[in-house]
N, C-alpha and C. Protein backbone atom coordinates (compact mmCIF):
# COMPACT_ATOMS: atom_id res chain seq x y z
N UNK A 1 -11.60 -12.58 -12.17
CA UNK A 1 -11.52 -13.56 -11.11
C UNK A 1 -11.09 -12.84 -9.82
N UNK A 2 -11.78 -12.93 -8.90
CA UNK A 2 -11.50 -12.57 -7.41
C UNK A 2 -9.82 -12.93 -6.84
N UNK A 3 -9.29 -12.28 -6.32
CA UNK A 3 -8.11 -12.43 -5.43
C UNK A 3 -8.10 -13.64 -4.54
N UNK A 4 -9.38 -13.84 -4.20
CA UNK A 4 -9.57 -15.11 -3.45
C UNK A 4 -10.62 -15.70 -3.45
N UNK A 5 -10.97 -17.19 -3.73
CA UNK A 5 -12.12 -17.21 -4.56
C UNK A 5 -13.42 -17.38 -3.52
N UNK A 6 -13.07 -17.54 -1.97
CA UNK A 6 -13.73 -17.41 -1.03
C UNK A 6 -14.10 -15.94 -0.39
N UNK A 7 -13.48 -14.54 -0.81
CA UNK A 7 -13.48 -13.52 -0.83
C UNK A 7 -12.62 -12.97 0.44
N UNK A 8 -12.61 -12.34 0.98
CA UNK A 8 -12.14 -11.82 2.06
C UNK A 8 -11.74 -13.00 3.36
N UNK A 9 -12.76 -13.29 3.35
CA UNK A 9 -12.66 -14.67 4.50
C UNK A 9 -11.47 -15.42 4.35
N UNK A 10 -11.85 -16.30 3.07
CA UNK A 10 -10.59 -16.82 2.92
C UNK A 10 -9.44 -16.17 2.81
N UNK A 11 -8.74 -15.22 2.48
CA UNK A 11 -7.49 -14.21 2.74
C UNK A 11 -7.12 -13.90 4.02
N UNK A 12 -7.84 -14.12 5.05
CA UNK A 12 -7.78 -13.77 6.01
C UNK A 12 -7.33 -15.43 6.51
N UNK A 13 -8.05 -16.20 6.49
CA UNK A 13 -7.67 -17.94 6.79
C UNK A 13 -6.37 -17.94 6.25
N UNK A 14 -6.37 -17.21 5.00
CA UNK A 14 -4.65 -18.07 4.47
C UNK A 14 -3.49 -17.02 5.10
N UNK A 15 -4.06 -15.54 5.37
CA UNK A 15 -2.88 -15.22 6.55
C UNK A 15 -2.74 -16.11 7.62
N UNK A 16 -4.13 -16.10 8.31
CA UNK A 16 -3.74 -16.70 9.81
C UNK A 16 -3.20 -17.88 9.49
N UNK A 17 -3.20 -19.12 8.70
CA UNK A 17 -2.46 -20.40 8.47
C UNK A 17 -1.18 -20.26 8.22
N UNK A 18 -0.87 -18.89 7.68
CA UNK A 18 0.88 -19.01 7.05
C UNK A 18 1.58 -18.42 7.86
N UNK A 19 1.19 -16.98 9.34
CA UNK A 19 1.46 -16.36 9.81
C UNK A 19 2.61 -17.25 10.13
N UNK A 20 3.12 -18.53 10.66
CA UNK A 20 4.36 -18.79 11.27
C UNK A 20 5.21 -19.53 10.37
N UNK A 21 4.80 -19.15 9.07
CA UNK A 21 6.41 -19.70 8.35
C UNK A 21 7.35 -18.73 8.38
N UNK A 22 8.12 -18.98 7.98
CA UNK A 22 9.64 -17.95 8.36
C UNK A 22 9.61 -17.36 7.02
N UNK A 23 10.75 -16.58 6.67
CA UNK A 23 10.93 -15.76 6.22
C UNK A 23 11.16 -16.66 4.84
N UNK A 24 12.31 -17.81 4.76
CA UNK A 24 12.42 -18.56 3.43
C UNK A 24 11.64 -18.91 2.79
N UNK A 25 10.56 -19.34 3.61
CA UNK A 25 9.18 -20.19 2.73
C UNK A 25 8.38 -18.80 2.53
N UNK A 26 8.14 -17.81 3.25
CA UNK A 26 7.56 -16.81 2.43
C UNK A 26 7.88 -16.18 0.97
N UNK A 27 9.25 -16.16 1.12
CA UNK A 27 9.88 -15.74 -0.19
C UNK A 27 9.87 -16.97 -1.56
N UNK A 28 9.73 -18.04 -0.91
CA UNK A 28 10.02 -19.39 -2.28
C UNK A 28 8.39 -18.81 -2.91
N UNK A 29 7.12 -19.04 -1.65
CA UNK A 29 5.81 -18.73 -2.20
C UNK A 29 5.95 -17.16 -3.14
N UNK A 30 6.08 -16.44 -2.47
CA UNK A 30 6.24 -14.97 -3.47
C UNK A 30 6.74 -15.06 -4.64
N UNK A 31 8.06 -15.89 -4.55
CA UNK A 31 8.58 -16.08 -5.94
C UNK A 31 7.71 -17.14 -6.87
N UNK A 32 6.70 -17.99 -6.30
CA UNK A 32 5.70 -19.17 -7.17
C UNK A 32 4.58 -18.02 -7.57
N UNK A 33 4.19 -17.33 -6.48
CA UNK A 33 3.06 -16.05 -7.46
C UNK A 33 4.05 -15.04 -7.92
N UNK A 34 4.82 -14.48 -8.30
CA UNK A 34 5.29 -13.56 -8.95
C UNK A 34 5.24 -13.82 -10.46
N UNK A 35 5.77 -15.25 -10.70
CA UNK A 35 6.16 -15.94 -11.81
C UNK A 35 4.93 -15.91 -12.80
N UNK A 36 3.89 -16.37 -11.54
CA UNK A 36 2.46 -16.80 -12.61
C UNK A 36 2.33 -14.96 -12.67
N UNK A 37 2.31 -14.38 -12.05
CA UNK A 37 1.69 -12.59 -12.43
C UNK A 37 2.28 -12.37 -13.84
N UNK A 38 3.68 -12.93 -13.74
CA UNK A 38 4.64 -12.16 -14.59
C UNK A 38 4.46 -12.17 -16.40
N UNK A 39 4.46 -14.23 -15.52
CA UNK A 39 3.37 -14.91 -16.98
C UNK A 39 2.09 -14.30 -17.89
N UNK A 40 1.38 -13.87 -16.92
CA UNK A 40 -0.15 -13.12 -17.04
C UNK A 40 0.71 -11.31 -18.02
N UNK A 41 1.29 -11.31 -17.05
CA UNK A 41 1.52 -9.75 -17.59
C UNK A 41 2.26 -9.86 -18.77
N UNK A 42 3.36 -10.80 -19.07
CA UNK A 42 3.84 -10.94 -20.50
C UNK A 42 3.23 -11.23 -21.50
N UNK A 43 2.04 -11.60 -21.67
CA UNK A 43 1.17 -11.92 -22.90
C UNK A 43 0.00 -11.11 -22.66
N UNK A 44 -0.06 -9.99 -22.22
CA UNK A 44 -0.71 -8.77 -22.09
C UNK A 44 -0.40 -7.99 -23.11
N UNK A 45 -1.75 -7.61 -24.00
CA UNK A 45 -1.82 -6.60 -25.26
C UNK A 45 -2.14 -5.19 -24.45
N UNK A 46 -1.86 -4.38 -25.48
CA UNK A 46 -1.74 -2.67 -25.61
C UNK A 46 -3.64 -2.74 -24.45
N UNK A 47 -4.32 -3.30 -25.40
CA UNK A 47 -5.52 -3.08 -24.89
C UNK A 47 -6.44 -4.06 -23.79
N UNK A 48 -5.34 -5.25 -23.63
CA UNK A 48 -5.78 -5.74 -21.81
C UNK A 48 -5.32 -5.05 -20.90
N UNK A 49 -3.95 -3.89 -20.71
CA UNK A 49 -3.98 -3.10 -19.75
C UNK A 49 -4.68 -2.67 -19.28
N UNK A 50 -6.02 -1.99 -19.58
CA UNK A 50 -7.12 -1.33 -19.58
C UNK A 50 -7.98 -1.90 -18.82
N UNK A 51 -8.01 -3.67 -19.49
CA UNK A 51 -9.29 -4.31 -18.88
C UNK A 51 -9.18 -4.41 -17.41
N UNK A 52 -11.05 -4.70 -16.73
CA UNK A 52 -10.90 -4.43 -15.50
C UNK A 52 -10.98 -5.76 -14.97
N UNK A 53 -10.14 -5.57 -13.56
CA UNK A 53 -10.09 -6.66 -12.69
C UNK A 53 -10.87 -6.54 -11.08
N UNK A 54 -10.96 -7.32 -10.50
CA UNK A 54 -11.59 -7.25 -9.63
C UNK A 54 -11.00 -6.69 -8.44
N UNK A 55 -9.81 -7.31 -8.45
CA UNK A 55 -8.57 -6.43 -7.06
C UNK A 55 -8.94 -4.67 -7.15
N UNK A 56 -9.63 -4.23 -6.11
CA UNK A 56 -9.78 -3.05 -5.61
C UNK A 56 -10.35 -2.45 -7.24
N UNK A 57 -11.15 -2.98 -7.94
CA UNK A 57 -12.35 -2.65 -8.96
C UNK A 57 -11.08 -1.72 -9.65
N UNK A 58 -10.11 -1.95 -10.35
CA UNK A 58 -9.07 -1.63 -10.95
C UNK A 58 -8.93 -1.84 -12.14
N UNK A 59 -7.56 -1.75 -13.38
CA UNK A 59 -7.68 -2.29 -14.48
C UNK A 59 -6.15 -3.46 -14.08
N UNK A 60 -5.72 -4.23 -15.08
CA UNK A 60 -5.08 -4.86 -15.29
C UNK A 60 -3.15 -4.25 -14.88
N UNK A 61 -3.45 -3.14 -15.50
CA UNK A 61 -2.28 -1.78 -15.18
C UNK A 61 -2.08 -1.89 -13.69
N UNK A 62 -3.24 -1.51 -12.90
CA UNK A 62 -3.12 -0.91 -11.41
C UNK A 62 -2.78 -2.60 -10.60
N UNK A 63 -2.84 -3.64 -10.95
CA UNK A 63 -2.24 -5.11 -10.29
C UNK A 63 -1.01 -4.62 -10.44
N UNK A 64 -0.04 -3.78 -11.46
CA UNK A 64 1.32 -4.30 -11.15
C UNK A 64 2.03 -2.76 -9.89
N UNK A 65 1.35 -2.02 -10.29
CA UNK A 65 1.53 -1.18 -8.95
C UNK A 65 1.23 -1.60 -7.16
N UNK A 66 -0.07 -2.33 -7.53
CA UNK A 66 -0.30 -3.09 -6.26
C UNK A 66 0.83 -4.12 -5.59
N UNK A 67 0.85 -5.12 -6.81
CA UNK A 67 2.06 -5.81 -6.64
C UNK A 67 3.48 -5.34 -6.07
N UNK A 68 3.79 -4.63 -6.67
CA UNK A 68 5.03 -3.69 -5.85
C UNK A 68 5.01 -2.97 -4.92
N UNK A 69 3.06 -2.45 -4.15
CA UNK A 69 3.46 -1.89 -3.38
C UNK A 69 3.35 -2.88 -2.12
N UNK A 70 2.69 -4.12 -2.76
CA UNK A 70 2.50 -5.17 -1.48
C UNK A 70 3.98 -5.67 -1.07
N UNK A 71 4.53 -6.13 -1.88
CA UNK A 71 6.09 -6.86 -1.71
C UNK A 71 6.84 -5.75 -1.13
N UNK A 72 6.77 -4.65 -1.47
CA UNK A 72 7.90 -3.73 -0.55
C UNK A 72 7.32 -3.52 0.85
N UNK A 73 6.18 -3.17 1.21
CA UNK A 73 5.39 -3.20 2.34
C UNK A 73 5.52 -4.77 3.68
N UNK A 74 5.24 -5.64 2.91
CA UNK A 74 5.11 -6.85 3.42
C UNK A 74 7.01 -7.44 3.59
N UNK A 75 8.08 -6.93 3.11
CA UNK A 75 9.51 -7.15 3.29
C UNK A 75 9.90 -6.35 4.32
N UNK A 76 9.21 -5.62 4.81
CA UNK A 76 9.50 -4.67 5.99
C UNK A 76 8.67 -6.03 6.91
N UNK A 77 7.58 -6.62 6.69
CA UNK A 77 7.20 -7.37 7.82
C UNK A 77 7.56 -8.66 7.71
N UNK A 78 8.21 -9.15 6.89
CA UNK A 78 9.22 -10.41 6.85
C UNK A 78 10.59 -10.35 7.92
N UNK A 79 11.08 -9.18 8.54
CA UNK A 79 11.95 -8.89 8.85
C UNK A 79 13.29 -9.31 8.25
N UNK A 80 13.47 -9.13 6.93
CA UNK A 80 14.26 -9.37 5.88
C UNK A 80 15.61 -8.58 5.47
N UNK A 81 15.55 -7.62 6.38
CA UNK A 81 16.62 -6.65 6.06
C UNK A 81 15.69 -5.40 5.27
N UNK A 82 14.75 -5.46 4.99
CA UNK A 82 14.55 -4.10 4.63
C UNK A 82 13.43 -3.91 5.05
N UNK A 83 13.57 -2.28 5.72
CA UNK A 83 12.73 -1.05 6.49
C UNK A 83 12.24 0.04 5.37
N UNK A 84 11.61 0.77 5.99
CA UNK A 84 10.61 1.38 5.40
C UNK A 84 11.70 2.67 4.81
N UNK A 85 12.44 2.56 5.34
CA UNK A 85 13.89 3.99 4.83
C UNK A 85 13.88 3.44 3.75
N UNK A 86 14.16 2.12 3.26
CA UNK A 86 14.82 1.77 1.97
C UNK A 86 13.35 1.55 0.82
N UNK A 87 12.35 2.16 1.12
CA UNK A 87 11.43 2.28 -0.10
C UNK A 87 11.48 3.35 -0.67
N UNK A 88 11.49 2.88 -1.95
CA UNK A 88 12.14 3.99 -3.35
C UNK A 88 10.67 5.49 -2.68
N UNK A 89 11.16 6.81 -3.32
CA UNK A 89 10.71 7.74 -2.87
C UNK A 89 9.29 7.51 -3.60
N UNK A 90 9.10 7.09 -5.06
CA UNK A 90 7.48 7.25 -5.71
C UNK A 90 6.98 5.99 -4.98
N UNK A 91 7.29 5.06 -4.32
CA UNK A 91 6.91 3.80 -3.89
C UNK A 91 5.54 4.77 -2.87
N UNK A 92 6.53 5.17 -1.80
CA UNK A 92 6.12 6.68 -0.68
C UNK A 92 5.08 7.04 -0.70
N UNK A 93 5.42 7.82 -1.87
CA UNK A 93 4.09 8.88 -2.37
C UNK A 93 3.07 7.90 -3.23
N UNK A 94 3.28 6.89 -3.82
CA UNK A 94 1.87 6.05 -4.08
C UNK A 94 1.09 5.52 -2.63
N UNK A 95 2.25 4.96 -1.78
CA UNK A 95 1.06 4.31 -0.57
C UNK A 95 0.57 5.26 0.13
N UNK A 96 1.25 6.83 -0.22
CA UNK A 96 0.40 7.62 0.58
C UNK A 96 -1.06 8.14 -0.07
N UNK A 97 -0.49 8.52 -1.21
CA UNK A 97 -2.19 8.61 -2.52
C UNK A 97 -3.33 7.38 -2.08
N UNK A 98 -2.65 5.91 -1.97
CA UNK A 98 -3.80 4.95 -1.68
C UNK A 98 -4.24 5.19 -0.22
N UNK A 99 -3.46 5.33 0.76
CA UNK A 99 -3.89 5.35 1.93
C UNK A 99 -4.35 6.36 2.73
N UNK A 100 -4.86 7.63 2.02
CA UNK A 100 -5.27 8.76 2.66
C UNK A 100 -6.46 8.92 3.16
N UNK A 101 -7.16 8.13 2.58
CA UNK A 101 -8.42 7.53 3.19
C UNK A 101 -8.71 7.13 4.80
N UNK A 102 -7.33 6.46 5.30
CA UNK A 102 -7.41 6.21 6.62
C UNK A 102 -7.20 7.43 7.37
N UNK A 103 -7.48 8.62 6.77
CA UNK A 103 -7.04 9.50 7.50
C UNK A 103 -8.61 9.95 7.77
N UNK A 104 -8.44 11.18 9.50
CA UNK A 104 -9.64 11.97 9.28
C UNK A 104 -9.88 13.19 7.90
N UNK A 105 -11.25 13.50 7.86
CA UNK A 105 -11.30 14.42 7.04
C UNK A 105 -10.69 15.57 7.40
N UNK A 106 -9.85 16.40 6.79
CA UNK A 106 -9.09 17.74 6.92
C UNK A 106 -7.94 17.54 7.22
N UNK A 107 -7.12 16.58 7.65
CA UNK A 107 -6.03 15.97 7.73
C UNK A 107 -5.21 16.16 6.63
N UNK A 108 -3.83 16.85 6.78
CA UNK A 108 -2.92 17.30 5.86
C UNK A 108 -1.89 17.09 6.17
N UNK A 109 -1.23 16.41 5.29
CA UNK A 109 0.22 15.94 5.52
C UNK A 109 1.31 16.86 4.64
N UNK A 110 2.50 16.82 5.51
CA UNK A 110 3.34 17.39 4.51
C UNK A 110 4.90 16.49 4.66
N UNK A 111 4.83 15.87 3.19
CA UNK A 111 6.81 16.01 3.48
C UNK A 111 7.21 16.90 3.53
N UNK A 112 8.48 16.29 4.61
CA UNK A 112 9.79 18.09 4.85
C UNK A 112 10.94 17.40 3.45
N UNK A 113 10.84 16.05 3.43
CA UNK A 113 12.47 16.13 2.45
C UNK A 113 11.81 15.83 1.16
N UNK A 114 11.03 15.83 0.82
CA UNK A 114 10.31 16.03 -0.60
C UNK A 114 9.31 17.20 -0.82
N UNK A 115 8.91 18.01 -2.03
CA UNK A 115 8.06 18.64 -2.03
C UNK A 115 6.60 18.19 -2.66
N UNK A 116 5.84 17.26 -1.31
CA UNK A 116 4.84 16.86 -1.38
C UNK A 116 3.94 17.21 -0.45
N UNK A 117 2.78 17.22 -0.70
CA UNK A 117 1.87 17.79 0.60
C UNK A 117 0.05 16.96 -0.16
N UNK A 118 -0.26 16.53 0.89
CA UNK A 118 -1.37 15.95 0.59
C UNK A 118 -2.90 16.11 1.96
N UNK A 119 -3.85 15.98 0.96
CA UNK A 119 -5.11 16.75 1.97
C UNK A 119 -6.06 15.16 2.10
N UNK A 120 -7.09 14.81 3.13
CA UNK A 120 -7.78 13.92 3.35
C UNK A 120 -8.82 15.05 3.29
N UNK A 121 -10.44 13.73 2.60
CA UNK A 121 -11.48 14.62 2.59
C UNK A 121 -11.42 15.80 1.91
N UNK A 122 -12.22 16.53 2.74
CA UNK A 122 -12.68 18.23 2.08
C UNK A 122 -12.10 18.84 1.80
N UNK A 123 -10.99 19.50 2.96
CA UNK A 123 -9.85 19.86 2.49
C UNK A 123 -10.02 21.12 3.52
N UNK A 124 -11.48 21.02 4.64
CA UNK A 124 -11.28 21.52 5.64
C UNK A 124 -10.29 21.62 6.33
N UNK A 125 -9.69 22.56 7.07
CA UNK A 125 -8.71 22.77 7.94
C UNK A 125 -8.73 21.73 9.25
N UNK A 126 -7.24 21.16 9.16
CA UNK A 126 -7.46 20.03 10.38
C UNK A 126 -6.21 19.93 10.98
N UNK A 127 -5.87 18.79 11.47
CA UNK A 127 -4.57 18.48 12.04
C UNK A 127 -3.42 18.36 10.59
N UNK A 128 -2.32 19.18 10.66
CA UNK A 128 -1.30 18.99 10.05
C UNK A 128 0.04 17.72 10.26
N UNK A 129 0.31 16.68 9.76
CA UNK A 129 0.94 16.06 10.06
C UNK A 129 2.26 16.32 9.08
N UNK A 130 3.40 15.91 9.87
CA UNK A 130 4.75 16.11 9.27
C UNK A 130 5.42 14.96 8.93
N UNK A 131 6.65 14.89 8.54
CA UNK A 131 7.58 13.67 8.58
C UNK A 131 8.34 13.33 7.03
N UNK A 132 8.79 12.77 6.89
CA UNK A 132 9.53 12.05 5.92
C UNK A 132 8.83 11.41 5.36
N UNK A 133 8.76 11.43 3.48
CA UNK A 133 7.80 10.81 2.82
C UNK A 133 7.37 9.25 3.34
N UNK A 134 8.66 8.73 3.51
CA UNK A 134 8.55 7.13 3.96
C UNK A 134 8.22 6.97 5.40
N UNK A 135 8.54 7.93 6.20
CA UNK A 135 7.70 7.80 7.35
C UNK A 135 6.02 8.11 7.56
N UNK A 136 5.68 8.95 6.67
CA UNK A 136 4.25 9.23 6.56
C UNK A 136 3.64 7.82 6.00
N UNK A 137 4.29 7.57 5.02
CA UNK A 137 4.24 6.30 4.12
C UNK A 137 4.01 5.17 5.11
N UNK A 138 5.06 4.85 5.84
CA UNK A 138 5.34 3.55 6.65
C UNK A 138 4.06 3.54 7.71
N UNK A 139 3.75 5.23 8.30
CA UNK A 139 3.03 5.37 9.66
C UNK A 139 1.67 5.19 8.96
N UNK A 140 1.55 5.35 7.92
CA UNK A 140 -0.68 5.24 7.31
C UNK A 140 -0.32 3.98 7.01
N UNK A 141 0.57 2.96 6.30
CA UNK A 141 0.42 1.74 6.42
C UNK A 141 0.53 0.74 7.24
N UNK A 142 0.51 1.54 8.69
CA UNK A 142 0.79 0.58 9.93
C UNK A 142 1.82 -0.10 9.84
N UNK A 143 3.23 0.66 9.32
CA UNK A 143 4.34 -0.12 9.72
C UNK A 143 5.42 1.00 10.61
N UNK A 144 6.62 0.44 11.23
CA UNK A 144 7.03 1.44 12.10
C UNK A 144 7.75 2.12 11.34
N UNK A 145 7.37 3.28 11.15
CA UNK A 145 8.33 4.22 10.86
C UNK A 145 9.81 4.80 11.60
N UNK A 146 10.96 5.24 10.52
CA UNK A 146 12.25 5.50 11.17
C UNK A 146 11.87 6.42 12.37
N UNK A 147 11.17 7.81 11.49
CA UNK A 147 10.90 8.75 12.76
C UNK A 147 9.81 8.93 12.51
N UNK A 148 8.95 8.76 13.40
CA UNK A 148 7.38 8.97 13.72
C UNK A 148 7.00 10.48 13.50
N UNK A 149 6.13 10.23 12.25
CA UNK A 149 5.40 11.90 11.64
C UNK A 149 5.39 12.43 13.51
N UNK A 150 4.85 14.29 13.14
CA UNK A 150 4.58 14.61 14.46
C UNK A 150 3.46 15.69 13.82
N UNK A 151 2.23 15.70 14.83
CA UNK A 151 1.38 17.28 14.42
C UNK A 151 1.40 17.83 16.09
N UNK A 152 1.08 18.71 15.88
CA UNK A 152 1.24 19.78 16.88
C UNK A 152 -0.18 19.08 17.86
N UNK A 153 -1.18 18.61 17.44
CA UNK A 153 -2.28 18.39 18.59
C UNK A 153 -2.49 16.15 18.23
N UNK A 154 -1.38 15.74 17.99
CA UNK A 154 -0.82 14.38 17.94
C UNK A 154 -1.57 13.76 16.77
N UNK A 155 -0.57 12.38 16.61
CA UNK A 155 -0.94 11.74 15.20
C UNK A 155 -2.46 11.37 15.51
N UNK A 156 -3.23 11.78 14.59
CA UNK A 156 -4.96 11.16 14.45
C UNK A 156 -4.87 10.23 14.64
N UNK A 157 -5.83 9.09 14.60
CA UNK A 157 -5.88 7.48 14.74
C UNK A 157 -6.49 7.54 13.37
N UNK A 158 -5.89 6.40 12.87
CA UNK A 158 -6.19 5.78 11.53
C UNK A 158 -7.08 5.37 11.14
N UNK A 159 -8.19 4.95 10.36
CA UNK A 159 -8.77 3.90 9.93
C UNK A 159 -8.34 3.03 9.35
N UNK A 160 -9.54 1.89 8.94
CA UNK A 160 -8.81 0.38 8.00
C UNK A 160 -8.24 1.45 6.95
N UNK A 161 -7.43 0.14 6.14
CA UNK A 161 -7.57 0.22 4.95
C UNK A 161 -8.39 0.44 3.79
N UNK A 162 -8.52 1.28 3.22
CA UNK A 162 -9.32 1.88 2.09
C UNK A 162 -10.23 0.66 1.49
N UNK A 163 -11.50 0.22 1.13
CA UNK A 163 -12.04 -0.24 0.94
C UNK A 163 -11.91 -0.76 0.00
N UNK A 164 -12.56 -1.89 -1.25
CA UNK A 164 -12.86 -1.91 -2.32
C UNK A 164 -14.15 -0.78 -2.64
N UNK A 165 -14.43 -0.75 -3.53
CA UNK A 165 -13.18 -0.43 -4.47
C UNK A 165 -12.68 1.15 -4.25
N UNK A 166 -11.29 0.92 -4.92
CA UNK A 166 -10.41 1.88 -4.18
C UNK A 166 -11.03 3.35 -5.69
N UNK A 167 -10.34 4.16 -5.31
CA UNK A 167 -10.56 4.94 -6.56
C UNK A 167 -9.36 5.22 -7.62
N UNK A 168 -9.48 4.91 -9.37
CA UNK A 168 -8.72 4.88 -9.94
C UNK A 168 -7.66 5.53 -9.94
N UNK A 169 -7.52 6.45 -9.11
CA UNK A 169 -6.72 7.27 -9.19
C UNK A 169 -5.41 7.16 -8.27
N UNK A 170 -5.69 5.74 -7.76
CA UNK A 170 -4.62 5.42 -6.89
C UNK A 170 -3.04 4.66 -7.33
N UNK A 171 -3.09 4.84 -8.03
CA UNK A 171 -1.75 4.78 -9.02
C UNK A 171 -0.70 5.94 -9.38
N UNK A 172 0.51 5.75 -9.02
CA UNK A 172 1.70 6.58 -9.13
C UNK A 172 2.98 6.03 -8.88
């Protein structure tokens, strides 16, 4: 079953309709879909993990990574008390694995306070970008980062978000 049964369109209608509830009624709704996910995922066998779903042409497994990386992402834009500093370090390095895509090809990032380093595309030589896992993290998911990555010839411009379907390998 689709994420939305009108596809994209409608996801986009039910942002723009909810964009001005506050922060409480966002969280009561999160907590009414969490419950039903949770439901879904507790009567999940060894071998429905596997099965595939339609969210970003995925299996059943990669919804609960999504899930966590949407709610930590989207609590930075609730203005809730938590910023992009306070996402756990593998949180980081998964939205950066999904989101490297928005990068140009040859584009290479490196954390300085983790030992991670990641390539867009070919793996041609390109602009090097720096920063703090969660700032690289925060800055490809279009949220503000504490301290803004830096490359020596300036941050690239982004693209969207990674398409459907994403590639399996976007889980960590």
């Amino acid at each position: 079953m689709p994420g939305y049964d009108g596809g994209v369109d409608e996801r986009n209608a039910i942002i723009e309709a909810t964009a001005g509830r506050g922060a409480a009624e966002h969280r009561a709704e999160l907590a009414v879909h969490t419950a039903s996910l949770e439901a879904v995922w507790a009567r999940a066998g060894d071998v429905d993990w596997v099965r595939p779903v339609t969210f970003r042409d995925a299996d059943l497994a990669a919804t609960v990574f999504a899930r966590r990386r949407e709610a930590w992402i989207h609590m930075v834009d609730l203005d809730c008390g938590v910023r992009p500093d306070d996402w756990p370090e593998d949180l980081a390095v998964h939205a950066i694995a999904l989101l490297l895509g928005r990068l140009p090809a040859g584009t290479r990032l490196r954390a300085e306070d983790v030992c991670h380093r990641w390539s867009a595309g070919d793996g041609q030589p390109g602009t090097v970008v720096t920063g703090g896992v969660r700032d690289l993290a925060a800055w490809l998911a279009g949220r503000t980062p504490g301290i803004t990555p830096v490359a020596a010839e300036g941050l690239p411009a982004l693209g969207p978000w990674p398409p459907h379907p994403a590639q399996r390998t976007d889980r960590g």
